[in-house]
Protein backbone atom coordinates (compact mmCIF):
# COMPACT_ATOMS: atom_id res chain seq x y z
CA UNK A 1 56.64 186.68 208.23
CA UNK A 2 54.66 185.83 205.25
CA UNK A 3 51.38 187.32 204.80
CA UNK A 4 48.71 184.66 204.83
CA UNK A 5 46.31 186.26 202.31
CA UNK A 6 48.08 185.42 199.54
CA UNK A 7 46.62 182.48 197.29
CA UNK A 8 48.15 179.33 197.72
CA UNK A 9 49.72 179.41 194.05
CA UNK A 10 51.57 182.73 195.52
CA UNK A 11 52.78 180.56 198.18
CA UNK A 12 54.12 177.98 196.40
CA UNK A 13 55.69 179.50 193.49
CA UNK A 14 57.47 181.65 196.88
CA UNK A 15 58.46 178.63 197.89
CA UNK A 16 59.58 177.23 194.90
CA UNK A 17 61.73 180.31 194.09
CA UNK A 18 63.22 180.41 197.90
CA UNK A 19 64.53 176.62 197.36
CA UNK A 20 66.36 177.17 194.13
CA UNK A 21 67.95 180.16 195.01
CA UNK A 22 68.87 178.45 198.13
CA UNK A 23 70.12 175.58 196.64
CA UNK A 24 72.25 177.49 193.65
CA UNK A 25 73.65 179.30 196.65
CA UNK A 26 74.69 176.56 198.68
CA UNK A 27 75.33 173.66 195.80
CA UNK A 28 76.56 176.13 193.19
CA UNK A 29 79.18 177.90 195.40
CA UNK A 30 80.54 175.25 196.41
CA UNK A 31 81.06 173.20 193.08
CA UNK A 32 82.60 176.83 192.04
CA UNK A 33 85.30 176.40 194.85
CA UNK A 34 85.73 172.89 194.31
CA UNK A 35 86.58 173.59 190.71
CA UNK A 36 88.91 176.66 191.41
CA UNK A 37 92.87 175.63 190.43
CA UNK A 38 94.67 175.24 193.26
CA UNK A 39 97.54 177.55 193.95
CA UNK A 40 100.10 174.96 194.27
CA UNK A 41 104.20 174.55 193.32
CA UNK A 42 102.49 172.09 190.48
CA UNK A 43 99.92 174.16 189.25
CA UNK A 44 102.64 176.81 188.34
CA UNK A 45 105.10 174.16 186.98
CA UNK A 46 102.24 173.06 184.66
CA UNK A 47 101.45 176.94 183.67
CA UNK A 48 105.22 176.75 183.08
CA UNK A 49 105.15 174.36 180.76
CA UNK A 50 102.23 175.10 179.11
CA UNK A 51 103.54 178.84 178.14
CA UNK A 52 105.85 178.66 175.06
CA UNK A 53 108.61 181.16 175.10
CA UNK A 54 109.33 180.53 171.10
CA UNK A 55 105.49 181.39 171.05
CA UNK A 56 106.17 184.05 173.04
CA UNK A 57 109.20 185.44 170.82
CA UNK A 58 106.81 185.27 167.48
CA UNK A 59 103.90 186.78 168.87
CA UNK A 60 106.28 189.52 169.94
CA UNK A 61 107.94 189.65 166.65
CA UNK A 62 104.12 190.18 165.23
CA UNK A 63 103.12 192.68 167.33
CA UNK A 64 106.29 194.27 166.56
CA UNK A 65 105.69 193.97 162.69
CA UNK A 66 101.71 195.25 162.66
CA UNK A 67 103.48 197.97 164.52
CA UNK A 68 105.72 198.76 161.99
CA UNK A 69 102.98 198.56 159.46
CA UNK A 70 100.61 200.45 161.28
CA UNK A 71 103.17 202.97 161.59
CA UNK A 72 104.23 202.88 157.76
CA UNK A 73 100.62 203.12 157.00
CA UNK A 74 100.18 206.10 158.73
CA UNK A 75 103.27 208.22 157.17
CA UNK A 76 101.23 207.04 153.64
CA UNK A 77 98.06 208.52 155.23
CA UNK A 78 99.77 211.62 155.72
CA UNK A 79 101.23 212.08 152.70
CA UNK A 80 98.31 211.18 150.49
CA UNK A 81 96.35 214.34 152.35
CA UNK A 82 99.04 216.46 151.86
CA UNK A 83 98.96 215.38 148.44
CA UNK A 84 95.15 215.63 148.04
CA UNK A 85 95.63 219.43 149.82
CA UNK A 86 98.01 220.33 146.99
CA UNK A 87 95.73 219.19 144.57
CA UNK A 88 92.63 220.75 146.30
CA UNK A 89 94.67 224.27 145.55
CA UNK A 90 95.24 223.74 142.17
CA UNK A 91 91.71 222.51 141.43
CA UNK A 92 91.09 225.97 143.36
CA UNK A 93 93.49 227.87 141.11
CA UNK A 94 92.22 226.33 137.93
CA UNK A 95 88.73 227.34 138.94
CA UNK A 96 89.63 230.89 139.52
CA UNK A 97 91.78 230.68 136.15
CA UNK A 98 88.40 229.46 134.09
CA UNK A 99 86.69 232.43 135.98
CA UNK A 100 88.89 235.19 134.94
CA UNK A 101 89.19 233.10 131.07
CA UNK A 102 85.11 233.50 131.37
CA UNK A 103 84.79 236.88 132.60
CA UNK A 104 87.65 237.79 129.64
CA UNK A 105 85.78 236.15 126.97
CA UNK A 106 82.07 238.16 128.01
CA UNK A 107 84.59 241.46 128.24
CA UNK A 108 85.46 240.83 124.53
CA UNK A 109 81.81 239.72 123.05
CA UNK A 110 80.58 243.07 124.57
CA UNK A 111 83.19 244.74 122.77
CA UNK A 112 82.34 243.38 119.84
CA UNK A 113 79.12 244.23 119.41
């Protein structure tokens, strides 16, 4: 039921909108099936030849490599902040060193005068 106090340029861009989404539903669908591969013995023999399994091996022997420098970059990560820690502490120590040096030196001037 369409409501018949609408203006006519309501109507037909209503119309207009109805017949394309009709048609992309009926046209488009079924170009999309159409075009589907079909699940045949020949289909897979083609897959079959397309895959590569010397591609196969390298990109396995890749992955396998960025693993092991992934991993090898991690055991670097880790050391370099245990290494930063250590010096973070003796940075610390120093400071506390200059301190007492400071407080040492202001000790003595007040003796001296």
């Amino acid at each position: 039921m369409l409501p018949t106090d609408l203006p006519p340029v309501a109507l037909i861009a209503l119309g207009v909108t109805l017949a394309i989404i009709f048609a992309i539903n009926r046209f488009g669908f079924m170009q999309g099936r159409a075009g589907a591969p079909a699940a045949s013995a020949g289909a897979a023999q083609v897959a079959a030849v397309i895959v590569d399994p010397t591609a196969l091996n390298h990109a396995t022997a890749a992955v396998e490599g960025l693993t092991m420098a992934v991993t090898e970059s991690n055991v670097i990560a880790r050391q370099h902040a245990r290494a930063t820690d250590r010096l973070a502490e003796q940075v610390e120590s120093l400071g506390e060193g200059v301190d007492r040096l400071r407080d040492e030196v202001i000790r003595s001037a007040a003796k001296m005068k």
